[in-house]
C-alpha atoms as a PDB file:
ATOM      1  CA  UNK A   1    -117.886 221.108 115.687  1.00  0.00           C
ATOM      2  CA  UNK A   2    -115.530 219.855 113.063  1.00  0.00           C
ATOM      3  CA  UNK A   3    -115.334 220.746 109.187  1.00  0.00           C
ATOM      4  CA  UNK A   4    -117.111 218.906 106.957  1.00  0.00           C
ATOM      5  CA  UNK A   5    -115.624 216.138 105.025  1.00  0.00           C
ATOM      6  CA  UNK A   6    -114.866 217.502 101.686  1.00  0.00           C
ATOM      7  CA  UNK A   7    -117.199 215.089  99.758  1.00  0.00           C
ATOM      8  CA  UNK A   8    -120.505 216.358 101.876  1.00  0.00           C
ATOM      9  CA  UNK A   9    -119.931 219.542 101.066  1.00  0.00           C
ATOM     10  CA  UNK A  10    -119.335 218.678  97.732  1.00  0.00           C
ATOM     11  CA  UNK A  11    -122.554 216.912  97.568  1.00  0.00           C
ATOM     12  CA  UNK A  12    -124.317 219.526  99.716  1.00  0.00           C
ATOM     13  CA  UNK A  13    -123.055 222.280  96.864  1.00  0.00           C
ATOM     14  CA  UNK A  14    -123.223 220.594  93.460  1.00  0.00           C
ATOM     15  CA  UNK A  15    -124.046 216.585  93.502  1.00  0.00           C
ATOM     16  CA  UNK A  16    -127.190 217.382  94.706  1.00  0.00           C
ATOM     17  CA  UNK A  17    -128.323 220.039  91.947  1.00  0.00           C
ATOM     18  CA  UNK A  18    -126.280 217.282  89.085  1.00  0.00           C
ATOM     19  CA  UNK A  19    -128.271 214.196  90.046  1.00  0.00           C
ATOM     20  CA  UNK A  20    -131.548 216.813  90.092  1.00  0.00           C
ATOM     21  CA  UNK A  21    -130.612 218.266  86.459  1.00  0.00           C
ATOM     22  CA  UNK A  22    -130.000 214.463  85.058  1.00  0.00           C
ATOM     23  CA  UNK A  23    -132.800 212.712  86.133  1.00  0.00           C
ATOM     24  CA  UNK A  24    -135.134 215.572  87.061  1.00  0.00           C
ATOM     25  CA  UNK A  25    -136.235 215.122  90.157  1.00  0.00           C
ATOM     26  CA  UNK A  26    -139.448 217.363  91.500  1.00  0.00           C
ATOM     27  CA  UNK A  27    -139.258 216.653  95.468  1.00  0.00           C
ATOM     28  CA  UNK A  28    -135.796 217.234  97.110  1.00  0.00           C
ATOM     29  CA  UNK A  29    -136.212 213.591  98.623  1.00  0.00           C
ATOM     30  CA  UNK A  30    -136.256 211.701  95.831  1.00  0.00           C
ATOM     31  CA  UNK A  31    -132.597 213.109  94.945  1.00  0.00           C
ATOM     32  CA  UNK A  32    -130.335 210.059  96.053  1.00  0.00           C
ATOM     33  CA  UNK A  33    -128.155 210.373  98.653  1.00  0.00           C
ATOM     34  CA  UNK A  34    -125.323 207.697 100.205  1.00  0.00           C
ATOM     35  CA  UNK A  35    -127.078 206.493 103.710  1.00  0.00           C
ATOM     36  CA  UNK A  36    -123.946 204.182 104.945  1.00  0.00           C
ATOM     37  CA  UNK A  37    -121.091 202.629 104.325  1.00  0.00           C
ATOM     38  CA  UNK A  38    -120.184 198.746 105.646  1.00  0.00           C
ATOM     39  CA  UNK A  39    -117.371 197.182 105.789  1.00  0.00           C
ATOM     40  CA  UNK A  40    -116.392 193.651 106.230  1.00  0.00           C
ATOM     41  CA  UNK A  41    -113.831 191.121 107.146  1.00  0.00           C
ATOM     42  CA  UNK A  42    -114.582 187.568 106.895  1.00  0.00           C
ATOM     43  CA  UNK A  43    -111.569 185.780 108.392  1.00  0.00           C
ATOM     44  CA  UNK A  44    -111.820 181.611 107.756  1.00  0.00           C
ATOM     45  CA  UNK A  45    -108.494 180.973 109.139  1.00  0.00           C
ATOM     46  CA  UNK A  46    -109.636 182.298 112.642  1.00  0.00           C
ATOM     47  CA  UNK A  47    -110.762 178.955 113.233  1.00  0.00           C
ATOM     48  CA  UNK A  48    -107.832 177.266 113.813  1.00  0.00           C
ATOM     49  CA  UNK A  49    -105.709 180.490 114.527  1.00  0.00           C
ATOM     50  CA  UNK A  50    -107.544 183.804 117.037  1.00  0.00           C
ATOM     51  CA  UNK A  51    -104.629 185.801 116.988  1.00  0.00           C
ATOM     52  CA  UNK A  52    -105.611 186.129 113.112  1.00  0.00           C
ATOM     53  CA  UNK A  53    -109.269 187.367 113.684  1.00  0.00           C
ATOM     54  CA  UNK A  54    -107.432 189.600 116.894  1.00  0.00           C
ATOM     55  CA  UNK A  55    -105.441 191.219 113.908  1.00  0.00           C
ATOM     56  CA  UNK A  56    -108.353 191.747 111.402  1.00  0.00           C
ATOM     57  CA  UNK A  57    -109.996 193.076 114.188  1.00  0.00           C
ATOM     58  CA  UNK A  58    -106.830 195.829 114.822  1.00  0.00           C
ATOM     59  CA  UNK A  59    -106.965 196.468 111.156  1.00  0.00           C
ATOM     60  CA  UNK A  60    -110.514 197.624 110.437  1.00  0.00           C
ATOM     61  CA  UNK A  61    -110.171 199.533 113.695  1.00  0.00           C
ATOM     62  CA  UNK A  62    -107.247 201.778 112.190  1.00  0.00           C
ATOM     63  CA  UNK A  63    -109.081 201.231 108.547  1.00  0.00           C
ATOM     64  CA  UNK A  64    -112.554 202.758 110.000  1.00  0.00           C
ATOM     65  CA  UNK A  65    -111.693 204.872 112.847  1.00  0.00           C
ATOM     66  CA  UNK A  66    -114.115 203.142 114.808  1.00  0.00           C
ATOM     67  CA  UNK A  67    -114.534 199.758 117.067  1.00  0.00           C
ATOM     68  CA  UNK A  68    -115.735 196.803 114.557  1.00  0.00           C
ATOM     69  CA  UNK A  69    -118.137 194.623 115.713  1.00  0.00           C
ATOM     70  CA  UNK A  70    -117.425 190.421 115.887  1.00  0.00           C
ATOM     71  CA  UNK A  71    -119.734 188.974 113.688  1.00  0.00           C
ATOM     72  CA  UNK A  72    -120.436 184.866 114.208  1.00  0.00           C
ATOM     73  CA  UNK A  73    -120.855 181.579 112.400  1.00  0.00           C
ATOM     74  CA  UNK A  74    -124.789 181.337 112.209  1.00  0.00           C
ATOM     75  CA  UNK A  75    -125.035 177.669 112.037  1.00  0.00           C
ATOM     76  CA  UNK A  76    -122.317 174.948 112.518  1.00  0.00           C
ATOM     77  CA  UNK A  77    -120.636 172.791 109.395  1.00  0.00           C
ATOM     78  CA  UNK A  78    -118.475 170.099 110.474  1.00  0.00           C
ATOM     79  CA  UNK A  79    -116.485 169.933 107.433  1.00  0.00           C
ATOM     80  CA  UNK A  80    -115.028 173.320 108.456  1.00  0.00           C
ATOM     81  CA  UNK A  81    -114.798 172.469 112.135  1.00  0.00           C
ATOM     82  CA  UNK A  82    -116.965 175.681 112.480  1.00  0.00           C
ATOM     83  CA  UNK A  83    -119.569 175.758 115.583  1.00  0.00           C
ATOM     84  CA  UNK A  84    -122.739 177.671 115.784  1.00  0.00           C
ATOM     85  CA  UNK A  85    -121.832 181.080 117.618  1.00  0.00           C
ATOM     86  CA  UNK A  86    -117.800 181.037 116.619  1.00  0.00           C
ATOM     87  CA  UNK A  87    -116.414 184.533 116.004  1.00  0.00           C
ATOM     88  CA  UNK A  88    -115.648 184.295 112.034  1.00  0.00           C
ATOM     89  CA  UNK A  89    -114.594 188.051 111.115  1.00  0.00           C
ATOM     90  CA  UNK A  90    -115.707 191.619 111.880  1.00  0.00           C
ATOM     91  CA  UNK A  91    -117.596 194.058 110.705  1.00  0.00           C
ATOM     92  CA  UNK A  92    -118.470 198.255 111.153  1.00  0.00           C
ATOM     93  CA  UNK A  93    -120.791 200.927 109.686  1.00  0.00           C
ATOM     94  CA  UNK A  94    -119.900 204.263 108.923  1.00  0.00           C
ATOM     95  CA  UNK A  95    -122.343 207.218 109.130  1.00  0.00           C
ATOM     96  CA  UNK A  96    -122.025 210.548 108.382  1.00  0.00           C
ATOM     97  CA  UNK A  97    -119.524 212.208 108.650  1.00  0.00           C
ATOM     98  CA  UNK A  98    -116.967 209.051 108.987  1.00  0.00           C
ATOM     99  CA  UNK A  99    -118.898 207.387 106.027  1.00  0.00           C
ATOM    100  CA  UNK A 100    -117.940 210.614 103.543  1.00  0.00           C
ATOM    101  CA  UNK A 101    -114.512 210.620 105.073  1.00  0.00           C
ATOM    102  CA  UNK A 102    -113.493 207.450 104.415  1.00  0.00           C
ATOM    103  CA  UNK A 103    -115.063 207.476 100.830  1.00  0.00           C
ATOM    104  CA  UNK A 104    -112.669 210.420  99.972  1.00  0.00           C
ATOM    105  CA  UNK A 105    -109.680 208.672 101.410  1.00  0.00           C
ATOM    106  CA  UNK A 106    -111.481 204.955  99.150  1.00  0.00           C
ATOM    107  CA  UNK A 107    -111.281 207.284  96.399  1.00  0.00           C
ATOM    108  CA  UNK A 108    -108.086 209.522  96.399  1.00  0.00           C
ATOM    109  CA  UNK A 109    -105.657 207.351  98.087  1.00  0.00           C
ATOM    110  CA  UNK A 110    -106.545 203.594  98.531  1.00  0.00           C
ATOM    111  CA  UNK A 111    -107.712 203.026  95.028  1.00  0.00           C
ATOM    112  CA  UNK A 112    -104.904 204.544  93.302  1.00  0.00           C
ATOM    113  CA  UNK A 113    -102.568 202.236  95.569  1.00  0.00           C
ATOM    114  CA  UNK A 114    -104.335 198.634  94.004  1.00  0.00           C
ATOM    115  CA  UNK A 115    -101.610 196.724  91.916  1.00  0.00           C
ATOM    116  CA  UNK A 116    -103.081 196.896  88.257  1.00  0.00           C
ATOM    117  CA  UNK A 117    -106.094 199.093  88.969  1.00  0.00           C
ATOM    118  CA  UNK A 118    -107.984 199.666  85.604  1.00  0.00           C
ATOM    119  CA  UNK A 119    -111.326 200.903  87.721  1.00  0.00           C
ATOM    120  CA  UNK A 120    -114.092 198.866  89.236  1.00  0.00           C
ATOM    121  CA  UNK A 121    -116.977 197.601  87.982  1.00  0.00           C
ATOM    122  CA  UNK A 122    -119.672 199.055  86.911  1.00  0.00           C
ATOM    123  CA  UNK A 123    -122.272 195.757  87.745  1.00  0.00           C
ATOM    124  CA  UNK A 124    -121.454 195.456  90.978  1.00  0.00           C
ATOM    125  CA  UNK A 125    -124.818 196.662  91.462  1.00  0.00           C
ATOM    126  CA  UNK A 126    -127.911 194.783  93.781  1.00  0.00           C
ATOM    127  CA  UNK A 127    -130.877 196.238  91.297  1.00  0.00           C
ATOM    128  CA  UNK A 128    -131.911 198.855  94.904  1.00  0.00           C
ATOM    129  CA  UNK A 129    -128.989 201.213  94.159  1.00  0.00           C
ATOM    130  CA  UNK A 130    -126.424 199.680  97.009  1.00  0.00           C
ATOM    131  CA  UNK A 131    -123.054 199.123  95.174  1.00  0.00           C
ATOM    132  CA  UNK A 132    -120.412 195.898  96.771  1.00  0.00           C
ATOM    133  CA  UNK A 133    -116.556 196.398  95.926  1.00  0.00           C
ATOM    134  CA  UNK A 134    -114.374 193.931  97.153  1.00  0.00           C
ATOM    135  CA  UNK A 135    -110.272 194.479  98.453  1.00  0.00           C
ATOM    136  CA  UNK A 136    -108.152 191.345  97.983  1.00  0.00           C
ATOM    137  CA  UNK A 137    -105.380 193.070 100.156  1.00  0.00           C
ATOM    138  CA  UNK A 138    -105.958 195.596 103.304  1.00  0.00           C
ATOM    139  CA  UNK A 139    -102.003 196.944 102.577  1.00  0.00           C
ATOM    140  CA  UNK A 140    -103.553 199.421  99.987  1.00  0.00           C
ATOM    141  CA  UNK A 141    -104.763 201.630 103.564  1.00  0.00           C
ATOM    142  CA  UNK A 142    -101.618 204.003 104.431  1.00  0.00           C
ATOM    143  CA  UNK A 143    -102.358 203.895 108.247  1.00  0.00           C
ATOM    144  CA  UNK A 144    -102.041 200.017 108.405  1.00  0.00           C
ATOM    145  CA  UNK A 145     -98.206 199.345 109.244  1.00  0.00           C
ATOM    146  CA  UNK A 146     -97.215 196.400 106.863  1.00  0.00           C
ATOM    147  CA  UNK A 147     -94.258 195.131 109.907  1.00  0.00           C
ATOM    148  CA  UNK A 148     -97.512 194.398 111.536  1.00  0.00           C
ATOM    149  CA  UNK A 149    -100.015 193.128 109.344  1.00  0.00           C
ATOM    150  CA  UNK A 150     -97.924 190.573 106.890  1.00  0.00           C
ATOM    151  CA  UNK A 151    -101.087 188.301 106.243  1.00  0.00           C
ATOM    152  CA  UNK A 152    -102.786 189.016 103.509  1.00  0.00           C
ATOM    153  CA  UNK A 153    -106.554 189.561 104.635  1.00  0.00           C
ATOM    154  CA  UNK A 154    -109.196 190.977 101.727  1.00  0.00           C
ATOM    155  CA  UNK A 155    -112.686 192.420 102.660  1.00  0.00           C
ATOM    156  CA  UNK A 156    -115.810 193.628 101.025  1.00  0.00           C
ATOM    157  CA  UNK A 157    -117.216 197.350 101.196  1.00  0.00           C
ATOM    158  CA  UNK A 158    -120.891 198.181 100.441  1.00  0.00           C
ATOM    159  CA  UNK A 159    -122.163 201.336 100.005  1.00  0.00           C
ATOM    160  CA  UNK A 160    -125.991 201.941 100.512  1.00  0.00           C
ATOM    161  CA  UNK A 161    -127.784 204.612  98.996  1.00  0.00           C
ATOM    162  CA  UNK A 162    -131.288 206.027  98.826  1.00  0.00           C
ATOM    163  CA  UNK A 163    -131.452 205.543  95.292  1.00  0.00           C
ATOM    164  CA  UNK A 164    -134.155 203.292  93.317  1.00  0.00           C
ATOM    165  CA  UNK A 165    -131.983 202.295  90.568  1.00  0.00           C
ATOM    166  CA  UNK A 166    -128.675 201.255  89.398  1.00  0.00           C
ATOM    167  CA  UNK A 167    -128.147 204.040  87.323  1.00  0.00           C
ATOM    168  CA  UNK A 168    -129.137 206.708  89.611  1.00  0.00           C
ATOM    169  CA  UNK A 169    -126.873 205.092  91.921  1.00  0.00           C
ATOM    170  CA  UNK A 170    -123.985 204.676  89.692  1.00  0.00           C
ATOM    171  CA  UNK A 171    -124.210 208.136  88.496  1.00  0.00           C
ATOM    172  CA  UNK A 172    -124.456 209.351  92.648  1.00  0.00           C
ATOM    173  CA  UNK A 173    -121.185 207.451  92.987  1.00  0.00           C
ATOM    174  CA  UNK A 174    -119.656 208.908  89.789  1.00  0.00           C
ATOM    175  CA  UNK A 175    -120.042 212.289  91.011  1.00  0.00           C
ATOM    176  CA  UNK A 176    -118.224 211.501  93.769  1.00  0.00           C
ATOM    177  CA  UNK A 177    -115.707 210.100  92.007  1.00  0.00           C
ATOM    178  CA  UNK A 178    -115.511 206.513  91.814  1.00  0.00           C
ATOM    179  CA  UNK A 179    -113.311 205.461  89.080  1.00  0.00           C
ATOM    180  CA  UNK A 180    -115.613 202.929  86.662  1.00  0.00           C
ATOM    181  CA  UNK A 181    -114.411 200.962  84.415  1.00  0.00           C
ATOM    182  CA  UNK A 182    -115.549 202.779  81.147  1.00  0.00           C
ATOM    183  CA  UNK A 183    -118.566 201.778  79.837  1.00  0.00           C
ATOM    184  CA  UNK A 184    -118.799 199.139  77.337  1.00  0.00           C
ATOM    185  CA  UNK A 185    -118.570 200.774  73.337  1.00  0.00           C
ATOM    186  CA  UNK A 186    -117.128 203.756  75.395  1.00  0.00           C
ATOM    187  CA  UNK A 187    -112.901 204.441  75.229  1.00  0.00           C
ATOM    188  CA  UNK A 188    -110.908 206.807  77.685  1.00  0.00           C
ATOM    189  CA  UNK A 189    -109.931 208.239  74.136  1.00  0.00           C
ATOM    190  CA  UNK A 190    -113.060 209.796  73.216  1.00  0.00           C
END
């Protein structure tokens, strides 16, 4: 068997025993944990265009390390030209071992790469402790070849966690190091 990813060890050696010494947890279950990571692709244009969706498609394959699935239009709406059952974009989910390997290379490398990158939000939250980012450009991902992807695509990333709240969640994802935006009343100076 492989390594572990840096980041589950990390978590396996001091997250853990942080999140426990913050919010002081009695049963090891209730410490939060990240379950799963989704990504997602909608791609409108594939309407009119499928060699579009057939490169989103190559894209989060390189971006995931895994086959995406096709995900379809659930109902048609003529003013689109969109039928019920058209593929419309792709999606995957990363587990284990891929999920904490692809949230060190979201946090070292990719984020670091945006244009302007002052940290992400820190509301982003859905009030169960599952946190949605959103990419405006795939380009920031070193393994996609830019000669081959020239159309600007963006997608959405959601990470789901086991915790109950936003804060325990926020504070999971801080310890792996998610760069925030600082908190309101809060400066980098102090």
């Amino acid at each position: 068997m492989a390594d572990k990813p840096r980041l589950q060890t990390a978590y396996e050696d001091s997250i853990r025993s942080q999140l426990v010494e913050r919010f002081g947890y009695k049963n090891p279950h209730q410490v939060p944990r990240l379950e799963k990571i989704t990504l997602n692709m909608g791609v409108g244009q594939a309407i009119g265009d499928k060699k579009i969706l057939d490169l989103a498609y190559d894209a989060m394959t390189q971006i995931a390390g895994q086959k995406p699935v096709m995900t379809v239009a659930r109902k048609s709406i003529a003013n689109f030209r969109l039928r019920e059952g058209m593929p419309i974009g792709c999606m995957v989910t990363l587990r284990r071992q891929h999920m904490y390997e692809f949230l060190d290379r979201m946090v070292s490398i990719v984020l670091p790469r945006v244009r302007d990158f002052r940290g992400i939000s820190r509301k982003a939250f859905d009030r169960r402790g599952n946190y949605t980012m959103g990419l405006t450009e795939q380009l920031v991902f070193p393994e996609l070849n830019p000669d081959k992807f020239t159309r600007p695509q963006g997608m959405n990333i959601t990470y789901v966690t086991s915790a109950k709240t936003d804060d325990e969640a926020r504070a999971l994802l801080e310890l792996f190091g998610m760069p925030f935006k600082a908190a309101p009343g809060k400066s980098d100076a102090a």
